[in-house]
N, C-alpha and C. Protein backbone atom coordinates (compact mmCIF):
# COMPACT_ATOMS: atom_id res chain seq x y z
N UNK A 1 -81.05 -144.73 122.17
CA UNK A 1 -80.18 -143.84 122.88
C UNK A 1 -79.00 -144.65 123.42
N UNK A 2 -77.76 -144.14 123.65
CA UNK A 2 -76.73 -144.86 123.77
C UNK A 2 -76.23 -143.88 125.07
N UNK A 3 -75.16 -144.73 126.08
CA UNK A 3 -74.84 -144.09 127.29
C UNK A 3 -73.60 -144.16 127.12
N UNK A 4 -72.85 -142.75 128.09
CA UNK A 4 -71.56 -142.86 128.64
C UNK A 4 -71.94 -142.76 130.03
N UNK A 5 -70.44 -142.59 130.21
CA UNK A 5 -69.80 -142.11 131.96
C UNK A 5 -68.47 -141.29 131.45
N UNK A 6 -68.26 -140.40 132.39
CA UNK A 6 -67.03 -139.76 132.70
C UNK A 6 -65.78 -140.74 133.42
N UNK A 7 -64.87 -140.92 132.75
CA UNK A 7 -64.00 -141.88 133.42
C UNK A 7 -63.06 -140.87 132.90
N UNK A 8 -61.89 -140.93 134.21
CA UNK A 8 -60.44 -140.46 134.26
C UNK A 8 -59.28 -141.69 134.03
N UNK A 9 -58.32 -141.53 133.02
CA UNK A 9 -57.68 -142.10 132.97
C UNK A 9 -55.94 -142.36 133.48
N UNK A 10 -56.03 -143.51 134.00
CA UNK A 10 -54.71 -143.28 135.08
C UNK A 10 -53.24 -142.95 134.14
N UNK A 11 -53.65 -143.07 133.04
CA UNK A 11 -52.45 -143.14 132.17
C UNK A 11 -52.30 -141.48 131.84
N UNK A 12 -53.02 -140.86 132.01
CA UNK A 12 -52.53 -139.24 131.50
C UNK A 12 -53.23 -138.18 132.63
N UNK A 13 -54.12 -138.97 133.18
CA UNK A 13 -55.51 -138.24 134.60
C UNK A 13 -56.29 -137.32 133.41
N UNK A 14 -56.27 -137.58 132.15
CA UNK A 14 -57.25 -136.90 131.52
C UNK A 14 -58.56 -137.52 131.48
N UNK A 15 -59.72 -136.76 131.27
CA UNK A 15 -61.12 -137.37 131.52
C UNK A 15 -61.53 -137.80 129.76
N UNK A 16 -62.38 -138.70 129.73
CA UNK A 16 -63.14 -138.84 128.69
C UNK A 16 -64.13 -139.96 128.64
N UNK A 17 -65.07 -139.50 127.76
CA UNK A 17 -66.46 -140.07 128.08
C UNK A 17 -66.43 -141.68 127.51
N UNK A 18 -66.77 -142.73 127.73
CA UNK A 18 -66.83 -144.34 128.19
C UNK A 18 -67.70 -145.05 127.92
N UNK A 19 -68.02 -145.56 126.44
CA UNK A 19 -69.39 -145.81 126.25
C UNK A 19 -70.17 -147.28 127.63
N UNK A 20 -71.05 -146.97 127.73
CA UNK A 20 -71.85 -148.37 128.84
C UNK A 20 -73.09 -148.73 128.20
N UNK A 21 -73.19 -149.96 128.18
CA UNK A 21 -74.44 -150.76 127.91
C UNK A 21 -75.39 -150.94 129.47
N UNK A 22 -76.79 -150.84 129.54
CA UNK A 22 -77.39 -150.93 130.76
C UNK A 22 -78.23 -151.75 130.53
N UNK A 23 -78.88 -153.16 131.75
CA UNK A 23 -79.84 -153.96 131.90
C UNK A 23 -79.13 -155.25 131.34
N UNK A 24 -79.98 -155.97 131.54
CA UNK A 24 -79.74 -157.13 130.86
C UNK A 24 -79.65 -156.92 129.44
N UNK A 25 -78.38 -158.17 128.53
CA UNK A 25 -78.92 -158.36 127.29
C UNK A 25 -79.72 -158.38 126.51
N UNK A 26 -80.12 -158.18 125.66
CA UNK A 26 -81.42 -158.51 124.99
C UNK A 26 -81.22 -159.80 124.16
N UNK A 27 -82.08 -160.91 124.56
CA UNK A 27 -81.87 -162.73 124.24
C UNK A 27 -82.36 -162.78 123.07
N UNK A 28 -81.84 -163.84 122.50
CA UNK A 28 -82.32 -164.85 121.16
C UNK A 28 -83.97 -164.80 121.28
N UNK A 29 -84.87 -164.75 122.36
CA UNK A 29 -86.18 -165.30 121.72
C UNK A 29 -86.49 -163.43 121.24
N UNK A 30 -86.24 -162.57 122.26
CA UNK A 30 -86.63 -161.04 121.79
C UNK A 30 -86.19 -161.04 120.26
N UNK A 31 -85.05 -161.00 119.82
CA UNK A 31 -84.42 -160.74 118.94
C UNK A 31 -85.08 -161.55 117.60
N UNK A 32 -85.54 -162.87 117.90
CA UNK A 32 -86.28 -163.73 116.83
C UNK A 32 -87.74 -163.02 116.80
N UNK A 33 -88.55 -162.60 117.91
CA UNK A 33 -89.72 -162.30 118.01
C UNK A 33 -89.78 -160.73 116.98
N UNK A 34 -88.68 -159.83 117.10
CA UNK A 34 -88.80 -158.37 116.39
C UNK A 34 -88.33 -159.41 114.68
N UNK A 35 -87.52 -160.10 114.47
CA UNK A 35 -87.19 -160.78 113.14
C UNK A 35 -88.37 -161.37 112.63
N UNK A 36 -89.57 -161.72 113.42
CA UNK A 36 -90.80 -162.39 112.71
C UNK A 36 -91.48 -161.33 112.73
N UNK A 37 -91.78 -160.09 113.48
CA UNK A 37 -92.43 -159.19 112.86
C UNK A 37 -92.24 -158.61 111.85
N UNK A 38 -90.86 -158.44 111.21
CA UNK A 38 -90.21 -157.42 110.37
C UNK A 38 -90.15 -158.58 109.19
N UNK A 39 -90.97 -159.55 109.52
CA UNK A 39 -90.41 -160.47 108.24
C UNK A 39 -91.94 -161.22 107.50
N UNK A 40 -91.78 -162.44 106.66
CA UNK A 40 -93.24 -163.35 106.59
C UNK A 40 -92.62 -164.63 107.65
N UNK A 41 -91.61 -164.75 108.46
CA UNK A 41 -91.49 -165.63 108.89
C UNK A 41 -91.75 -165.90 110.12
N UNK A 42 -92.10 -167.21 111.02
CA UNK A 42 -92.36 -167.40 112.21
C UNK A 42 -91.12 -167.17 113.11
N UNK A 43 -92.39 -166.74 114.41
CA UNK A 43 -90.91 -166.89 115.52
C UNK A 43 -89.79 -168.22 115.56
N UNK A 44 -90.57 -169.38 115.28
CA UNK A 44 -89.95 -170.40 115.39
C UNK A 44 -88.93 -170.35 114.55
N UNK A 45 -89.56 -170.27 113.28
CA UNK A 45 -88.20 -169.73 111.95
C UNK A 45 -87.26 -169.76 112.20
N UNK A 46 -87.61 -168.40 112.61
CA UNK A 46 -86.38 -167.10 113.26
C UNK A 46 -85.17 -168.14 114.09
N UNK A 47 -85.69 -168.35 115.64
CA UNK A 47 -85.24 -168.82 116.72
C UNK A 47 -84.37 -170.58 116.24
N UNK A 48 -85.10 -171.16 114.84
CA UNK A 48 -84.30 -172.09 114.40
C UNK A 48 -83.25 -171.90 113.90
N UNK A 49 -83.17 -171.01 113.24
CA UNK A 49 -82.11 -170.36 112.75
C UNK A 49 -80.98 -169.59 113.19
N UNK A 50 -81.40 -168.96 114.09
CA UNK A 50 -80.70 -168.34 115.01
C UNK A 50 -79.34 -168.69 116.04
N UNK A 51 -80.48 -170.06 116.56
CA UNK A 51 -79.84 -171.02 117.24
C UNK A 51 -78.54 -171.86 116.50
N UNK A 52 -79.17 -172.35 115.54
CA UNK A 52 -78.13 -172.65 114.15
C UNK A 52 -76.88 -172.00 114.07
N UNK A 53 -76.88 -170.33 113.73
CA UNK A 53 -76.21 -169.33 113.10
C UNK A 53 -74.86 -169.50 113.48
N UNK A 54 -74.28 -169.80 114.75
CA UNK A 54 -73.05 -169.57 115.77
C UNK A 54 -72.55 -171.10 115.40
N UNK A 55 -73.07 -172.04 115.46
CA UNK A 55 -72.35 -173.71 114.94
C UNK A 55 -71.98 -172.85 113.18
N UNK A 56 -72.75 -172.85 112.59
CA UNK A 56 -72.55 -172.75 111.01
C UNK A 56 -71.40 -171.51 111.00
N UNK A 57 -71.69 -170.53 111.48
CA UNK A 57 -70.32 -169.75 111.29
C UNK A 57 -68.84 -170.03 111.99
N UNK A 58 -69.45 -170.87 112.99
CA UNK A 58 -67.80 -171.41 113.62
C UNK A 58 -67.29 -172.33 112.42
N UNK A 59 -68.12 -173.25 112.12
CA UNK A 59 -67.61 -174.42 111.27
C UNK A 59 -66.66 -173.65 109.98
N UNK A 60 -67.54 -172.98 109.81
CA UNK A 60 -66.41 -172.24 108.37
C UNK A 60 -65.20 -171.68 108.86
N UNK A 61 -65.40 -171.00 109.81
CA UNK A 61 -64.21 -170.45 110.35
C UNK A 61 -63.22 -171.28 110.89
N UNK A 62 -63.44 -172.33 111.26
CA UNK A 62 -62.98 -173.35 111.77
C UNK A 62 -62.01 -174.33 110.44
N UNK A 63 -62.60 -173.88 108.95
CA UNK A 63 -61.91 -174.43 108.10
C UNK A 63 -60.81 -173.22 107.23
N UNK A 64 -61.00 -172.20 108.07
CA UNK A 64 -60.23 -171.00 107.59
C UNK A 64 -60.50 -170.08 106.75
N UNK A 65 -62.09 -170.17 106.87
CA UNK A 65 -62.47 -169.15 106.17
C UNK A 65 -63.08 -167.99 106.95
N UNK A 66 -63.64 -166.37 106.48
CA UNK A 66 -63.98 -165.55 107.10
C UNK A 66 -65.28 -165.62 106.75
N UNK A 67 -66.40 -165.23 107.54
CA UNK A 67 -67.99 -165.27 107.02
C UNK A 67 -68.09 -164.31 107.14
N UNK A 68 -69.08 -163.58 106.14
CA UNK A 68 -69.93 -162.07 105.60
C UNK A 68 -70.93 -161.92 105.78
N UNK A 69 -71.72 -161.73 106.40
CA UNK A 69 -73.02 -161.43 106.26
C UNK A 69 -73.72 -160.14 106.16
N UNK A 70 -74.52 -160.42 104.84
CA UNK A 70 -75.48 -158.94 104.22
C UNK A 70 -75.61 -157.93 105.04
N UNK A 71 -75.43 -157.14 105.47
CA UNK A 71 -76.14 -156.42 106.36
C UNK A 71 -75.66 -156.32 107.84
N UNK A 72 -74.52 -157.02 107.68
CA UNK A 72 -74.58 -156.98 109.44
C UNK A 72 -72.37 -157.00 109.48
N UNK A 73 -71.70 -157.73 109.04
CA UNK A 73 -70.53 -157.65 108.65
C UNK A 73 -69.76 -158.70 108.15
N UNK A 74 -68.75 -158.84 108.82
CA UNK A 74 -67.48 -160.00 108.80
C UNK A 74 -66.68 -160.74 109.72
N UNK A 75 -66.76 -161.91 110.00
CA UNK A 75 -66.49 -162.10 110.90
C UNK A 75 -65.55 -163.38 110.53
N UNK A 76 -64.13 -163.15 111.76
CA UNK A 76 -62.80 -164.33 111.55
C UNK A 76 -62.37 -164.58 112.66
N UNK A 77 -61.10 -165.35 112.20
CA UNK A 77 -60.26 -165.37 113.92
C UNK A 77 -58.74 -164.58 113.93
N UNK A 78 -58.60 -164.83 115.10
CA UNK A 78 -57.17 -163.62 115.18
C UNK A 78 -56.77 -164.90 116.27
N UNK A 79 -55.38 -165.52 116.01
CA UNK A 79 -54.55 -166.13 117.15
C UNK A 79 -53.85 -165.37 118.38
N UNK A 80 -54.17 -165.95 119.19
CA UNK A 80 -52.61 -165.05 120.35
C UNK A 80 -51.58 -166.38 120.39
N UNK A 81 -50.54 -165.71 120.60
CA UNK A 81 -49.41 -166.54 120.71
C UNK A 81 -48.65 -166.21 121.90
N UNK A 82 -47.91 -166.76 122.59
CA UNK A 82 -47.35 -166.94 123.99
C UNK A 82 -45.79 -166.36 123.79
N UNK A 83 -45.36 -165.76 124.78
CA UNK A 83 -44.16 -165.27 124.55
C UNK A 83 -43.26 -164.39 123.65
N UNK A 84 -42.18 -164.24 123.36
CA UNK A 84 -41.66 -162.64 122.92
C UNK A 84 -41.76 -163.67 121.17
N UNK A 85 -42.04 -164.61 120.89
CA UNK A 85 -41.62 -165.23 119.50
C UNK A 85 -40.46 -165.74 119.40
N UNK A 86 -40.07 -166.23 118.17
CA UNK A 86 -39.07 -167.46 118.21
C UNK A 86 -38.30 -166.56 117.72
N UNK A 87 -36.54 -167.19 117.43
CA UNK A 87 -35.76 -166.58 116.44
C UNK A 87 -35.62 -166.87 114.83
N UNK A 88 -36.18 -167.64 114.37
CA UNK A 88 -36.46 -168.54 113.15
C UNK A 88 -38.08 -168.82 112.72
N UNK A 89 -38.10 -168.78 111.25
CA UNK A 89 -39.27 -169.28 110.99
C UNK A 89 -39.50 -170.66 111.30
N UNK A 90 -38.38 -171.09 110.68
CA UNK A 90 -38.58 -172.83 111.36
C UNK A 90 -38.88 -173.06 112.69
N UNK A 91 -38.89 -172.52 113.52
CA UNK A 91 -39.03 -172.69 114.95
C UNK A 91 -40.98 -171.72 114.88
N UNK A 92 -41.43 -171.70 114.03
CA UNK A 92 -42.92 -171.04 114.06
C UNK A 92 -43.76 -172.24 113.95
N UNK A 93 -44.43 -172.38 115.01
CA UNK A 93 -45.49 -173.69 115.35
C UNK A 93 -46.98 -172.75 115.76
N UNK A 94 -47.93 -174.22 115.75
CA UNK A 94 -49.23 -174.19 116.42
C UNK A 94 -48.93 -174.05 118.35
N UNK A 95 -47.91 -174.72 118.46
CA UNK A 95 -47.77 -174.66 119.84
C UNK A 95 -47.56 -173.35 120.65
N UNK A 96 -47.22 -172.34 119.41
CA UNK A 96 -47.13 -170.82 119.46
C UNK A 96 -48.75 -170.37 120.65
N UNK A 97 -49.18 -171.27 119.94
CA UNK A 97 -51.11 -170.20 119.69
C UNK A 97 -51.61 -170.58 121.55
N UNK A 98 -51.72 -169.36 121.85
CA UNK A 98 -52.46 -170.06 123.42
C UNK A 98 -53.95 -169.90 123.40
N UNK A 99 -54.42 -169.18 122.29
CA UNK A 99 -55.89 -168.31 122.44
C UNK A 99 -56.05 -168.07 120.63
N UNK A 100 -57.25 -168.27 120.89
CA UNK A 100 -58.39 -167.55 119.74
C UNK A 100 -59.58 -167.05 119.82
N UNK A 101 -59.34 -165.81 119.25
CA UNK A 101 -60.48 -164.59 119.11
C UNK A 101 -61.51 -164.68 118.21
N UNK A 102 -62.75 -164.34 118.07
CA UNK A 102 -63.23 -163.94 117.13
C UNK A 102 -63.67 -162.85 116.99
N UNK A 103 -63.30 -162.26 115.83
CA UNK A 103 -63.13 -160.74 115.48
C UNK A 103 -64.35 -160.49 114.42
N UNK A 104 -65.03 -159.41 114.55
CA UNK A 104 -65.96 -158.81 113.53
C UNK A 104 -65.86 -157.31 113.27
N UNK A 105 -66.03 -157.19 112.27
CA UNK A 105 -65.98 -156.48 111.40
C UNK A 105 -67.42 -155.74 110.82
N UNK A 106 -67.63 -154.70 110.95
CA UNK A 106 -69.03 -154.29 110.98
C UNK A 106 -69.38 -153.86 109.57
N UNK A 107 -70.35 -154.10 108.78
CA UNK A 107 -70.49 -153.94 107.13
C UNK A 107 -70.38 -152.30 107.23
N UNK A 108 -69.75 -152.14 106.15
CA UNK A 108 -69.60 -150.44 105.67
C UNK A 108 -70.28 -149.99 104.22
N UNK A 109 -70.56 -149.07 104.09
CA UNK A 109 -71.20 -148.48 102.57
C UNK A 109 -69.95 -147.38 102.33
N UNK A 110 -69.92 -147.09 101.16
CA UNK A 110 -68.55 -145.76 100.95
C UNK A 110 -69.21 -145.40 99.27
N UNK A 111 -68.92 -144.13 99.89
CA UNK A 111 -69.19 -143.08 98.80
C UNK A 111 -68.13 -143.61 97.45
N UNK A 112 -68.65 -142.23 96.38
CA UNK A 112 -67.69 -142.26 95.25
C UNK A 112 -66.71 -142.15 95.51
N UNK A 113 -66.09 -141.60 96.65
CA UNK A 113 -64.38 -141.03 96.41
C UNK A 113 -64.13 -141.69 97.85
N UNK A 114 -64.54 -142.89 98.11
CA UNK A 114 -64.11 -143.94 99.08
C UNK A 114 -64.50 -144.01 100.53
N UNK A 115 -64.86 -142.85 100.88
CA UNK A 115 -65.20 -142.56 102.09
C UNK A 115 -66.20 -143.55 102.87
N UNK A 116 -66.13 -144.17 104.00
CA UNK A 116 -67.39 -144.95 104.43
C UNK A 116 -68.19 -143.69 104.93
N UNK A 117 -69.22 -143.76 104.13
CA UNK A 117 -70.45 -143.11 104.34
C UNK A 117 -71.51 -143.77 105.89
N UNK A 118 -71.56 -145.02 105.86
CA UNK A 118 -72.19 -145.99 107.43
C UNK A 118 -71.40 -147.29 107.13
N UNK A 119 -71.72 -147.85 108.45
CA UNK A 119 -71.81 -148.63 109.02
C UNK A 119 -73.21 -149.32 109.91
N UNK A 120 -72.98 -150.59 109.12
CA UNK A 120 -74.18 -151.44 110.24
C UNK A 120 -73.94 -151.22 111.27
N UNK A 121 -75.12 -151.32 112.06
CA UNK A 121 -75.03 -151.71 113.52
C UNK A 121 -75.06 -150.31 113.99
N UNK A 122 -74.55 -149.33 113.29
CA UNK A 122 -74.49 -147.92 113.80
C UNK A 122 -75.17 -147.01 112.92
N UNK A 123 -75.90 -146.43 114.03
CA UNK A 123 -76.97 -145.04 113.54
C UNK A 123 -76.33 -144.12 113.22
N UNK A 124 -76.44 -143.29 111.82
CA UNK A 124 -76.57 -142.29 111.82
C UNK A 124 -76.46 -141.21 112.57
N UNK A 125 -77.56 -141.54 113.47
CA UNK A 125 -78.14 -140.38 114.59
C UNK A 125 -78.22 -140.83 115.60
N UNK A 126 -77.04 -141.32 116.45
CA UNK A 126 -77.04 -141.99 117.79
C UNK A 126 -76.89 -140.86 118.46
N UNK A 127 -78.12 -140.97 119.48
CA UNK A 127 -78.19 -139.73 120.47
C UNK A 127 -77.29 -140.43 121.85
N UNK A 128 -76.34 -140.04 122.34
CA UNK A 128 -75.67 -140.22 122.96
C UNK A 128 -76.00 -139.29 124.57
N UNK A 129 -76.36 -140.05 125.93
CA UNK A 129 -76.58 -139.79 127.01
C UNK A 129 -75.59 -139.60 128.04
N UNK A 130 -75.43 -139.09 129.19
CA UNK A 130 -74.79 -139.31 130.65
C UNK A 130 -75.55 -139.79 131.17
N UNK A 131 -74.56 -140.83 131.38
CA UNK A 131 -75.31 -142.10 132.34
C UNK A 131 -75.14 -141.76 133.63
N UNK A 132 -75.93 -141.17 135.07
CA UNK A 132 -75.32 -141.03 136.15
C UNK A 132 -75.15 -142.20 136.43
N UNK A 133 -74.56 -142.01 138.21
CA UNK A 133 -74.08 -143.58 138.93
C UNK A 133 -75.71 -144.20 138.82
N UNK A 134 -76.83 -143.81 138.74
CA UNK A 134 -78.25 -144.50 138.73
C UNK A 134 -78.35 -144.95 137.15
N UNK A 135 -79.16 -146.10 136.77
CA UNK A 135 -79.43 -146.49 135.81
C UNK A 135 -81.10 -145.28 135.51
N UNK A 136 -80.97 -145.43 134.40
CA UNK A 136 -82.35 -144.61 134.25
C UNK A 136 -83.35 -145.73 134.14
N UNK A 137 -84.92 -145.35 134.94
CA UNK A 137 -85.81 -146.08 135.46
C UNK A 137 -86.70 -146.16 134.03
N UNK A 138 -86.34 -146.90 133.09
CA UNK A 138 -87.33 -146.91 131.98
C UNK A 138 -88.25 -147.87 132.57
N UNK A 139 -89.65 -148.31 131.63
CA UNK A 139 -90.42 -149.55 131.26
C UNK A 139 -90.22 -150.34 130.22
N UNK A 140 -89.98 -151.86 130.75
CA UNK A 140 -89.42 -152.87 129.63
C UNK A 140 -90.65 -153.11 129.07
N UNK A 141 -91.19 -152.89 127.67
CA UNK A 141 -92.08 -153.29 127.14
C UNK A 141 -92.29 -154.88 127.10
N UNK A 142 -93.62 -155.18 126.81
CA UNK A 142 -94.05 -156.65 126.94
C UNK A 142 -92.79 -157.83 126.26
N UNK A 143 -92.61 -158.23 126.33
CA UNK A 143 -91.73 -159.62 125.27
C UNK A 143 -90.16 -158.99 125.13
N UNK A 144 -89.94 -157.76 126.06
CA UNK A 144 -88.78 -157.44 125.52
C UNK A 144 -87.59 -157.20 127.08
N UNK A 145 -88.10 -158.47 127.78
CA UNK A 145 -87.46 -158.69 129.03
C UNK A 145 -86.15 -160.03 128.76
N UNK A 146 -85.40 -159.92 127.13
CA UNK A 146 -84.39 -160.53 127.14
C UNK A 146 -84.91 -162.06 127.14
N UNK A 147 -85.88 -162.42 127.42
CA UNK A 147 -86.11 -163.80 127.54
C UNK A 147 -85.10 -164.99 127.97
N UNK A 148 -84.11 -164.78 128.67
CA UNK A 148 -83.22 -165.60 129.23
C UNK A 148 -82.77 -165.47 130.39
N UNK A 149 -81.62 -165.93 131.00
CA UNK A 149 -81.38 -165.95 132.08
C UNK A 149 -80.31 -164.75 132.31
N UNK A 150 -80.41 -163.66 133.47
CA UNK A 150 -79.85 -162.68 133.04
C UNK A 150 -78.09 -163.21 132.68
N UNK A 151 -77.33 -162.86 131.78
CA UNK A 151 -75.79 -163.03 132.15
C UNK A 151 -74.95 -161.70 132.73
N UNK A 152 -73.72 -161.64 133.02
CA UNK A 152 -73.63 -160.61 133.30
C UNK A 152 -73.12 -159.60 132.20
N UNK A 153 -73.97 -158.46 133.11
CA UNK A 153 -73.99 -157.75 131.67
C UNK A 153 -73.48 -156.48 131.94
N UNK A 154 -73.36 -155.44 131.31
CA UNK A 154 -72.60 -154.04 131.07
C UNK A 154 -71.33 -154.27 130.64
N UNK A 155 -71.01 -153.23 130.37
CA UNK A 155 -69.65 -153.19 129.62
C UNK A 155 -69.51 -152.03 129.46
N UNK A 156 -68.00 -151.74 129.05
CA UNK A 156 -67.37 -150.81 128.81
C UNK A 156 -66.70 -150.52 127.51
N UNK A 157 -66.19 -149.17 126.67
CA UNK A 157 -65.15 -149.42 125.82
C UNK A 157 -64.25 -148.06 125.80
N UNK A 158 -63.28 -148.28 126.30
CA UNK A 158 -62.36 -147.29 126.92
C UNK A 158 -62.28 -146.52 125.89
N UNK A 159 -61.37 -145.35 125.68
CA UNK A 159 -61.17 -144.45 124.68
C UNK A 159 -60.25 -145.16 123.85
N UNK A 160 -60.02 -144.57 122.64
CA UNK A 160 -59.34 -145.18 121.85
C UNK A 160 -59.92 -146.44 121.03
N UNK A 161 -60.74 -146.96 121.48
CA UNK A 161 -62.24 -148.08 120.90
C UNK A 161 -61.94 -149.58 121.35
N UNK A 162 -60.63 -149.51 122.09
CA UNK A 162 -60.24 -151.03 122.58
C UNK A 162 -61.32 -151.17 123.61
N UNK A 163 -62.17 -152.06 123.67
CA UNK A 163 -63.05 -152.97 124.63
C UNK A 163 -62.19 -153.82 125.30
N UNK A 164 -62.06 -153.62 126.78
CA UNK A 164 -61.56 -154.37 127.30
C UNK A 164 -61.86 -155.47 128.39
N UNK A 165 -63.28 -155.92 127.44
CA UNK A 165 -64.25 -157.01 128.33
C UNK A 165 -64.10 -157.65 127.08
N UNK A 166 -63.11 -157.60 126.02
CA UNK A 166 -62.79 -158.69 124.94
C UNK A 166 -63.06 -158.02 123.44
């Protein structure tokens, strides 16, 4: 199940609904522990690998390439650059760049006549909730208390789909 909120926006005072994430993250050991059930491999496996995953995909990216992965998407970088830009190409430098992003891209399937039919990461059938100002009082099942230290967590993604926690 997935949550909103009602948020008004100062830019028009029109209302619209705000997707929110609630509780802590869910950590690397949860996430390795459901990957060794669903798999023949050990938790350890999993959690070696895992740990791995973020060095090995920076490194490529880091040599300018974009990484794909089966099932899950694409992922690159996007530069920011400082100021209104130069007047000349010759005047286009690295010294431009103040920031780098990494951007993903979520895998898609598409019909015969092009259409994306899904997307990873997204259901089908996401039942979508109102979140009041209370969190709803679920039970965290056994092993699935995030296993880390909480970070901070929730988020938002305004209308229009810009996330503006990055």
């Amino acid at each position: 199940m997935a949550y909103f909120k009602k948020k008004q926006m100062k830019s028009n005072g029109k209302w619209y609904p705000v997707s929110v994430t609630i509780g802590r993250p869910v950590g690397t050991d949860t996430v390795a522990k459901k990957l060794a059930d669903l798999s023949s491999l050990s938790v350890g496996d999993v959690l070696s690998v895992l740990k791995l995953l973020g060095g090995v995909i920076g490194d490529y990216m880091n040599n300018g390439r974009s990484v794909k992965l089966d099932g899950v998407g694409t992922f690159y970088y996007t530069a920011n650059a400082e100021g209104q830009g130069v007047d000349s190409p010759d005047k286009v430098g690295a010294q431009q760049i103040t920031g780098t992003r990494v951007r993903f891209i979520p895998e898609t399937t598409r019909d015969s006549s092009n259409k994306v039919t899904t997307r990873s990461l997204v259901s089908s059938d996401i039942f979508w909730e109102l979140l009041d100002d209370e969190i709803p009082a679920r039970p965290v099942p056994d092993g699935e208390d995030g296993g880390e230290e909480p970070e901070p967590g929730g988020g938002t993604t305004e209308p229009g789909g810009e996330d503006p926690l990055g």
